[in-house]
Protein backbone atom coordinates (compact mmCIF):
# COMPACT_ATOMS: atom_id res chain seq x y z
CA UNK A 1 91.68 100.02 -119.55
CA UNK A 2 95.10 101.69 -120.72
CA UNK A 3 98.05 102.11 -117.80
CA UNK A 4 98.68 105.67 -117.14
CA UNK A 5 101.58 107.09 -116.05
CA UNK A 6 100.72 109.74 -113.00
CA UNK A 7 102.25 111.73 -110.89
CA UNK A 8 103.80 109.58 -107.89
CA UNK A 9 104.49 110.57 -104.73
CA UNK A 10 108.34 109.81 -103.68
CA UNK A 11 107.16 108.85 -100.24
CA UNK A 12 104.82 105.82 -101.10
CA UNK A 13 106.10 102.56 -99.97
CA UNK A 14 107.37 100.81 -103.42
CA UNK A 15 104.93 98.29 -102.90
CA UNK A 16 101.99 100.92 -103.44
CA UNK A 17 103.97 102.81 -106.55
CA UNK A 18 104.04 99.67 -108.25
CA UNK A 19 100.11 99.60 -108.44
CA UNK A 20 99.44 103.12 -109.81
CA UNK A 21 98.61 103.34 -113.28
CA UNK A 22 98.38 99.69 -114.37
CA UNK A 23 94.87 97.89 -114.69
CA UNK A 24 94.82 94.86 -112.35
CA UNK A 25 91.44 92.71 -110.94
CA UNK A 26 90.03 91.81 -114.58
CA UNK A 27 86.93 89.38 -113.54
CA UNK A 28 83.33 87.78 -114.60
CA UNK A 29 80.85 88.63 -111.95
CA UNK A 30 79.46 85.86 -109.85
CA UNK A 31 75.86 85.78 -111.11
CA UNK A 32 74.21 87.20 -114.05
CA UNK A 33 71.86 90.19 -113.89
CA UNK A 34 68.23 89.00 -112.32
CA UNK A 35 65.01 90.45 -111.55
CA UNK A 36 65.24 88.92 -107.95
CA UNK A 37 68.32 91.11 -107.37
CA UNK A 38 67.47 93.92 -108.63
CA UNK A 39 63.77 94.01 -106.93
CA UNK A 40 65.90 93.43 -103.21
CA UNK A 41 67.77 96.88 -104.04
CA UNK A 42 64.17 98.94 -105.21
CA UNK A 43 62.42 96.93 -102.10
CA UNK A 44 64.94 98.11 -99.66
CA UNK A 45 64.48 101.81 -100.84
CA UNK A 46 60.92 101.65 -101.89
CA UNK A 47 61.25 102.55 -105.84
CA UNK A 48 58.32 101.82 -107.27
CA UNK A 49 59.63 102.90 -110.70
CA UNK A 50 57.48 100.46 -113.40
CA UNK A 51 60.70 100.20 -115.39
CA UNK A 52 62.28 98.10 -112.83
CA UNK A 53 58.88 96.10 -111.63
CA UNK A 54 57.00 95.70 -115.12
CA UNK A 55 58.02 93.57 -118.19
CA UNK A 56 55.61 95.08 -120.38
CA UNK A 57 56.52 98.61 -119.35
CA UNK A 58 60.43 97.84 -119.71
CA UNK A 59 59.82 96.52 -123.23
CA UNK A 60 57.91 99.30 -124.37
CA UNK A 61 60.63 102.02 -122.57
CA UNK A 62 63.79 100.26 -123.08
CA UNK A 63 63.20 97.34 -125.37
CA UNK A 64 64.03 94.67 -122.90
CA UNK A 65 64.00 94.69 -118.68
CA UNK A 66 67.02 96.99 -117.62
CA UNK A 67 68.25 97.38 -114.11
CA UNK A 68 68.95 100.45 -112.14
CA UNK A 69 72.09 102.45 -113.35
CA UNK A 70 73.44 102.77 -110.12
CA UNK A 71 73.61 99.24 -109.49
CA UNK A 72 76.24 98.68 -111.99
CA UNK A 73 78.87 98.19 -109.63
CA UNK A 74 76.80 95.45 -107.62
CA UNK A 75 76.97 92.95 -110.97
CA UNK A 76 80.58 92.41 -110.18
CA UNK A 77 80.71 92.59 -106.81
CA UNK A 78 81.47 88.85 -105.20
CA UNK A 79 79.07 86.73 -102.94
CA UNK A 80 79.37 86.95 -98.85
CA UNK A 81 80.67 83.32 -99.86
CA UNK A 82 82.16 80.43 -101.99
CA UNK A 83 82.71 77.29 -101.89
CA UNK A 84 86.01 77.85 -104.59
CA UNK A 85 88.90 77.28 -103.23
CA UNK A 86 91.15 80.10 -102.66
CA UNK A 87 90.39 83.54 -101.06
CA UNK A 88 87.55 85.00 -101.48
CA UNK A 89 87.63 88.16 -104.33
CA UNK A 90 86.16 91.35 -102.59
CA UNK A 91 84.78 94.06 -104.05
CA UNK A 92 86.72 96.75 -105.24
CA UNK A 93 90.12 94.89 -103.79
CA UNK A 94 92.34 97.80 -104.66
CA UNK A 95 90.86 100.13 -102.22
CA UNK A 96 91.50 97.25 -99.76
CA UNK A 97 95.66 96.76 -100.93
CA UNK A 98 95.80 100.23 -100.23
CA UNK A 99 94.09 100.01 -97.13
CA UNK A 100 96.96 97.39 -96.07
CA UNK A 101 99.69 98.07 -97.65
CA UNK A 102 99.43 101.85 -96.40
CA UNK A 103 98.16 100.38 -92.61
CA UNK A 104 95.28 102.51 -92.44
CA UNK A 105 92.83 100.46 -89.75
CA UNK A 106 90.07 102.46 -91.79
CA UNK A 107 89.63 103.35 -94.88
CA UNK A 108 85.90 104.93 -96.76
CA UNK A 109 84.59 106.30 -100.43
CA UNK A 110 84.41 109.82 -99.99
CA UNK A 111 82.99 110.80 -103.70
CA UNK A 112 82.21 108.86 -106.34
CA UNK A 113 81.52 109.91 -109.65
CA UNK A 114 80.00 107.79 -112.84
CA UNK A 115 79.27 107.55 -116.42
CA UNK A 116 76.77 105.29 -117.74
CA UNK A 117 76.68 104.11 -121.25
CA UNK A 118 74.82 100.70 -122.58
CA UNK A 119 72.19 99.73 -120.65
CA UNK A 120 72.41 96.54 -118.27
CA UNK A 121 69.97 93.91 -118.65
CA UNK A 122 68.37 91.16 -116.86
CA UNK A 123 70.63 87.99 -118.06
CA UNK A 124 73.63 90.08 -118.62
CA UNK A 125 77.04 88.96 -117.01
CA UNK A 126 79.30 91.74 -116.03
CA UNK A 127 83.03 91.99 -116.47
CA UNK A 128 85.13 94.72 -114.91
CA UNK A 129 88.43 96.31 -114.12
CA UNK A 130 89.85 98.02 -112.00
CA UNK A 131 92.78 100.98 -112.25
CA UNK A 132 94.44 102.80 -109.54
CA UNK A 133 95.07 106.16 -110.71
CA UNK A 134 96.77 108.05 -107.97
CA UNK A 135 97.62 108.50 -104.43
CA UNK A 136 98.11 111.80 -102.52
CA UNK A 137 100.42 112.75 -99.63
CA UNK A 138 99.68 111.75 -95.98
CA UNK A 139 97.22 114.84 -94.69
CA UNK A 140 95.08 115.51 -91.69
CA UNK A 141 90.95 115.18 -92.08
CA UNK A 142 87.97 115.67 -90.07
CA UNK A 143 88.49 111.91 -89.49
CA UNK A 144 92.07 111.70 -88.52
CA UNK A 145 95.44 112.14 -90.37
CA UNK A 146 95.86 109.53 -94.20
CA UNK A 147 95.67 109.57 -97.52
CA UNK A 148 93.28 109.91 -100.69
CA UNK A 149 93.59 107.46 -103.57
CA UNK A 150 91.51 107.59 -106.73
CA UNK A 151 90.48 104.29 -108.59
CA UNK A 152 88.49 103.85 -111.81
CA UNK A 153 86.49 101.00 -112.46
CA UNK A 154 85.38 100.10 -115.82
CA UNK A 155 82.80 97.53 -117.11
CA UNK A 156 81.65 95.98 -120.02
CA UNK A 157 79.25 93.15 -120.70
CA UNK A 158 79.81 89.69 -122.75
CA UNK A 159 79.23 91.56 -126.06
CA UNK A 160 82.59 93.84 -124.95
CA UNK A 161 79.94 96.96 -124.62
CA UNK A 162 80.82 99.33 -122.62
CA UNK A 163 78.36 99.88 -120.03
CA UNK A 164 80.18 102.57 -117.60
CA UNK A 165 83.07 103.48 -115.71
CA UNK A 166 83.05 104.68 -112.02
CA UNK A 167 86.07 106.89 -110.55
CA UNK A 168 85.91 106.43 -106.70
CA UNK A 169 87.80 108.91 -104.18
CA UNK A 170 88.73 107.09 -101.35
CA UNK A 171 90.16 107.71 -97.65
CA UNK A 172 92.23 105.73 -95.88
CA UNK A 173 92.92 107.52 -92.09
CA UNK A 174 94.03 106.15 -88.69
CA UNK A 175 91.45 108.20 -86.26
CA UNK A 176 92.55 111.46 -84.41
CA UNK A 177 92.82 111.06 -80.70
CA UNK A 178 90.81 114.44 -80.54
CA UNK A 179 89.30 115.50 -84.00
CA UNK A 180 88.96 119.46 -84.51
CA UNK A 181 85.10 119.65 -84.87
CA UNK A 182 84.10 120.42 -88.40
CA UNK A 183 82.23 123.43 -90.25
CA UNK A 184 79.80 122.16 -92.54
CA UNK A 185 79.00 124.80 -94.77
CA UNK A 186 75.34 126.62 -94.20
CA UNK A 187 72.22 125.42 -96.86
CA UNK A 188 71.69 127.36 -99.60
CA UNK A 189 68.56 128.57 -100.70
CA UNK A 190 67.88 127.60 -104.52
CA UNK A 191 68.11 130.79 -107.17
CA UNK A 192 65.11 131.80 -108.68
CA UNK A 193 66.01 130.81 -112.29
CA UNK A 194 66.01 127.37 -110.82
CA UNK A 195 63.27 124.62 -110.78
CA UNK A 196 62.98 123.49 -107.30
CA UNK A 197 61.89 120.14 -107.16
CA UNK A 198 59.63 118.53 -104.20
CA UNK A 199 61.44 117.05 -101.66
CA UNK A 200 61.46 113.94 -100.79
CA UNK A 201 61.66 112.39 -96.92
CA UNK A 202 62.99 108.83 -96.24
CA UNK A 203 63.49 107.27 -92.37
CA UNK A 204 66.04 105.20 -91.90
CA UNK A 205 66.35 102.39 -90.03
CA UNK A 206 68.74 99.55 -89.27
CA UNK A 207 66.78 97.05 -91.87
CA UNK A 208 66.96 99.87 -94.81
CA UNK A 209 70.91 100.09 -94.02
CA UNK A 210 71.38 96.60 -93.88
CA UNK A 211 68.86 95.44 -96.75
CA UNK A 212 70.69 97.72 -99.00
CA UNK A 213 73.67 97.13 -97.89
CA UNK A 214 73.38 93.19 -99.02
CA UNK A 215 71.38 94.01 -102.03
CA UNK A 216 74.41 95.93 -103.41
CA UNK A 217 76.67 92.82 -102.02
CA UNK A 218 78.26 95.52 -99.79
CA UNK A 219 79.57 93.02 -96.54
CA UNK A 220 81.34 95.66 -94.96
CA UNK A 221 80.71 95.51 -91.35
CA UNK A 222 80.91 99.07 -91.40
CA UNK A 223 76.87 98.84 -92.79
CA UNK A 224 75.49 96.03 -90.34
CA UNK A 225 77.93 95.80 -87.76
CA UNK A 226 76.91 98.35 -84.75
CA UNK A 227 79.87 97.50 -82.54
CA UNK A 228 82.67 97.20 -85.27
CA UNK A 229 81.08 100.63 -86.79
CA UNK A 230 81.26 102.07 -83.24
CA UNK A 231 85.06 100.43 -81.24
CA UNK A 232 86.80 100.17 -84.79
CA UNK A 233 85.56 102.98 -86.78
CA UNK A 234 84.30 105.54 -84.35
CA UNK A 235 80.81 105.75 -85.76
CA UNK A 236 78.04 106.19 -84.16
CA UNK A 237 75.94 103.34 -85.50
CA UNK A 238 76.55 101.94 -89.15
CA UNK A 239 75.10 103.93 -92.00
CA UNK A 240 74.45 103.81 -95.63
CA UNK A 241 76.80 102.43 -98.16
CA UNK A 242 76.95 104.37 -101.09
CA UNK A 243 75.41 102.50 -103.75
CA UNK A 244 71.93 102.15 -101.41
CA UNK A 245 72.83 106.25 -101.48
CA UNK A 246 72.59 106.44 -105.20
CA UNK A 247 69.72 104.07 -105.42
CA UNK A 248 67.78 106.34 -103.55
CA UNK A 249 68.86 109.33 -105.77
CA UNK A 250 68.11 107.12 -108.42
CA UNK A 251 64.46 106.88 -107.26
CA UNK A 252 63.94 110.80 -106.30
CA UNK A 253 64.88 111.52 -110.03
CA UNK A 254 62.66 109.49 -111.36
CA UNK A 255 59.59 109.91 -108.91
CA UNK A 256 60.44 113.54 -109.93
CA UNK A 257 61.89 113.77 -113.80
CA UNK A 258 59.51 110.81 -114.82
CA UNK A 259 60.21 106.86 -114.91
CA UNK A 260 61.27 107.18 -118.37
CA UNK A 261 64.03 109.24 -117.55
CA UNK A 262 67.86 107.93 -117.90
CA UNK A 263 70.61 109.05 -116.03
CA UNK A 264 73.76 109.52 -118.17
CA UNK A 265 75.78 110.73 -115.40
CA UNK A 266 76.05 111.11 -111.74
CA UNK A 267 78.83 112.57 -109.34
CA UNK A 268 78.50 112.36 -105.77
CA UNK A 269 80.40 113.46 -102.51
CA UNK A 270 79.84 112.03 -99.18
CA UNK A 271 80.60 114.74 -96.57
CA UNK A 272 79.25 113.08 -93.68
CA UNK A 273 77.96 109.84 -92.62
CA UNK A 274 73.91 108.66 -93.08
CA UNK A 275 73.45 106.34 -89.67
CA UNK A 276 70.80 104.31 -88.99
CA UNK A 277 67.97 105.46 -86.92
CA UNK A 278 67.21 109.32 -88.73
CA UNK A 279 65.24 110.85 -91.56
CA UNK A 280 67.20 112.16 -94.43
CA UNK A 281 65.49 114.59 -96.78
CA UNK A 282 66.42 114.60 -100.76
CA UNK A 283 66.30 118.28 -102.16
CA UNK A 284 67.15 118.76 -105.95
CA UNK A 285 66.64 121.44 -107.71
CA UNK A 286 66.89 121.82 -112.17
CA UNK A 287 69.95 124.33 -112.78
CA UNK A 288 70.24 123.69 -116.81
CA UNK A 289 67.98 121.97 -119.53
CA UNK A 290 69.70 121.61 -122.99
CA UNK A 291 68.74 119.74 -126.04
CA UNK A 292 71.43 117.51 -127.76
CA UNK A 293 71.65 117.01 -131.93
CA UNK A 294 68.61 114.34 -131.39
CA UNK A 295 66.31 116.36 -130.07
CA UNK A 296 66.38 114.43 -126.68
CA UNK A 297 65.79 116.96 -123.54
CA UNK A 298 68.97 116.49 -120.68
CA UNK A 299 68.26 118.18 -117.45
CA UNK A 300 70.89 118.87 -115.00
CA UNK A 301 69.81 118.11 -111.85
CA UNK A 302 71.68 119.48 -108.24
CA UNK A 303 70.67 117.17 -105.36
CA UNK A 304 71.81 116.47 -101.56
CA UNK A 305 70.69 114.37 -98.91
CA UNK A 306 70.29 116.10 -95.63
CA UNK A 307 70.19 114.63 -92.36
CA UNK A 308 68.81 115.89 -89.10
CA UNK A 309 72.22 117.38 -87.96
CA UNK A 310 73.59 118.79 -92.15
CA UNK A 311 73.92 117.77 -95.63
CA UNK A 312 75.39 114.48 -95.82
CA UNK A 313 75.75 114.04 -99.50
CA UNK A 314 75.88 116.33 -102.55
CA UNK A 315 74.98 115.10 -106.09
CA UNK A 316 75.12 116.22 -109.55
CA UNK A 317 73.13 114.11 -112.53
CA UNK A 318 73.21 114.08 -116.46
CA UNK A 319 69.31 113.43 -116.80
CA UNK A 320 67.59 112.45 -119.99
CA UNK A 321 64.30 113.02 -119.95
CA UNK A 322 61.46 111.23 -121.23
CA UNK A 323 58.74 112.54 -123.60
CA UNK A 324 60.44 113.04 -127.23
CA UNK A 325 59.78 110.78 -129.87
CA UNK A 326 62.43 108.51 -129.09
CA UNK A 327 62.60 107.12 -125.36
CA UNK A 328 65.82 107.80 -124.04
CA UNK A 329 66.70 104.10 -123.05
CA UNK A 330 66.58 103.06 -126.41
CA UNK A 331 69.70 104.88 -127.65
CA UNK A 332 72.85 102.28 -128.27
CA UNK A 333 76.69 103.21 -128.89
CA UNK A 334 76.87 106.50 -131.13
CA UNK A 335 73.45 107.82 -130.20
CA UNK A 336 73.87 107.73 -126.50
CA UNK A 337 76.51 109.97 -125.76
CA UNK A 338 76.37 110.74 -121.68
């Protein structure tokens, strides 16, 4: 990625100024992509999409066995553990400088929002980047008074293809001694012009947290760590992370667009946390259907995850639907254009 030269905020320590706008974190993921991997992510949120579980299938939709878009962030995430000398790399480090440098004792990903472009597939190694784009003045939340910091991540595999770039909002916040309660906006009922898609329900429980938590080599204790979530964080109980959040997104669309189906993007905001020990409900609804210059169908797709209490997450997906004479997952470079 290219530096960029933002707006900066005169009051940031020097230390943080210094990181805006110049690409730092270049690395090789641990592993390369496996079938054993990404089976522990579709196990832990029961997607029984053939595309993910069936050579023959994959070969005949894709060319090859792909993994889930919304794992692409997982491929370069680091283990628990190495035996390497030297600290260990964590995922997405920059959020954690921040977290530091700024002395926020917490710090979360409040929206996320991706672009996917070559497919990843099973043997792939995954290289990626990271960018911090921008940091806002100190402000009060719903969680407590910090800042918001925007990152892009950007990966590519060994061939230098670009297969997508993520732009994560985060928080960093020290918690209010009494947080104002919050209004979460009433549901909306779907307009007629829409299709309204069936729902779909999902419990979970403290093995579906963690399970996907690991699968997306996510160690935060935030996601398997009742007693850090609930004297450090002030959480009730740990809850998703939000790549186990888009793999289940991932598996409503294509339970309900078709397995075939390719996401081309996918923007996200996390309002309120998903703990452990619930039922969520996914509601999505079709708001637009176009047709680009190949005759490939894209649906736009509004989704949210509701818990018993409000909606927890919003979502907004680039869909390409299955069905035409030339199967979405097939398109390279030029002809995939998200």
């Amino acid at each position: 990625m290219s530096a960029v030269s933002p707006q900066v905020d005169p009051g940031l320590p020097g230390a943080v100024r210094a990181l805006i706008g110049q690409p730092r974190y270049a690395r090789a993921g641990d592993e390369t992509v496996t079938a054993a991997a990404v089976h522990a992510l579709c196990a832990a949120v029961r997607d029984a999409n053939p595309l993910w579980w069936d050579d023959a299938v994959a070969r005949e939709l894709a060319g090859a066995a792909v993994a889930p878009v919304t794992m692409l962030s997982t491929w370069s995430r680091p283990g628990l553990w190495s035996p390497a000398p030297g600290a260990a790399p964590r995922a997405l480090e920059l959020h954690h400088d921040l977290k530091t440098l700024l002395g926020y004792p917490v710090a979360i990903v409040s929206s996320i929002e991706a672009e996917f472009h070559a497919p990843v597939r099973l043997g792939d190694r995954v290289y990626s980047e990271q960018l911090l784009r921008e940091v806002s003045a100190e402000k009060d939340t719903h969680l407590g008074r910090g800042r918001f910091w925007q990152i892009a991540v950007q990966y590519r595999n060994a061939r230098g293809e670009l297969l997508g770039v993520e732009h994560y909002e985060c928080l960093g916040y020290r918690r209010a001694a009494a947080a104002a309660p919050r209004v979460h906006p009433a549901a909306t009922t779907p307009a007629a012009t829409q299709s309204v898609l069936e729902p779909l329900r999902c419990a979970i429980d403290h093995t579906l947290v963690v399970a996907g938590a690991f699968a997306t080599r996510d160690y935060s204790p935030l996601h398997h760590d009742p007693v850090y979530a609930r004297e450090q964080a002030g959480h009730r109980d740990v809850f998703l992370n939000t790549p186990t959040q888009m793999a289940l997104i991932e598996r409503f669309i294509g339970e309900r667009l078709g397995s075939g189906g390719r996401i081309g993007r996918l923007r996200s905001r996390m309002s309120a946390p998903v703990y452990a020990g619930g039922t969520i409900v996914i509601e999505g609804s079709i708001v637009a259907v176009r047709v680009d210059g190949r005759g490939c169908e894209w649906a736009e797709v509004e989704m949210s995850i509701r818990t018993e209490q409000r909606v927890a997450t919003r979502c907004v997906a680039q869909v390409a639907l299955a069905g035409g004479d030339e199967p979405p997952w097939r398109r390279r470079a030029g002809e995939w254009q998200p």
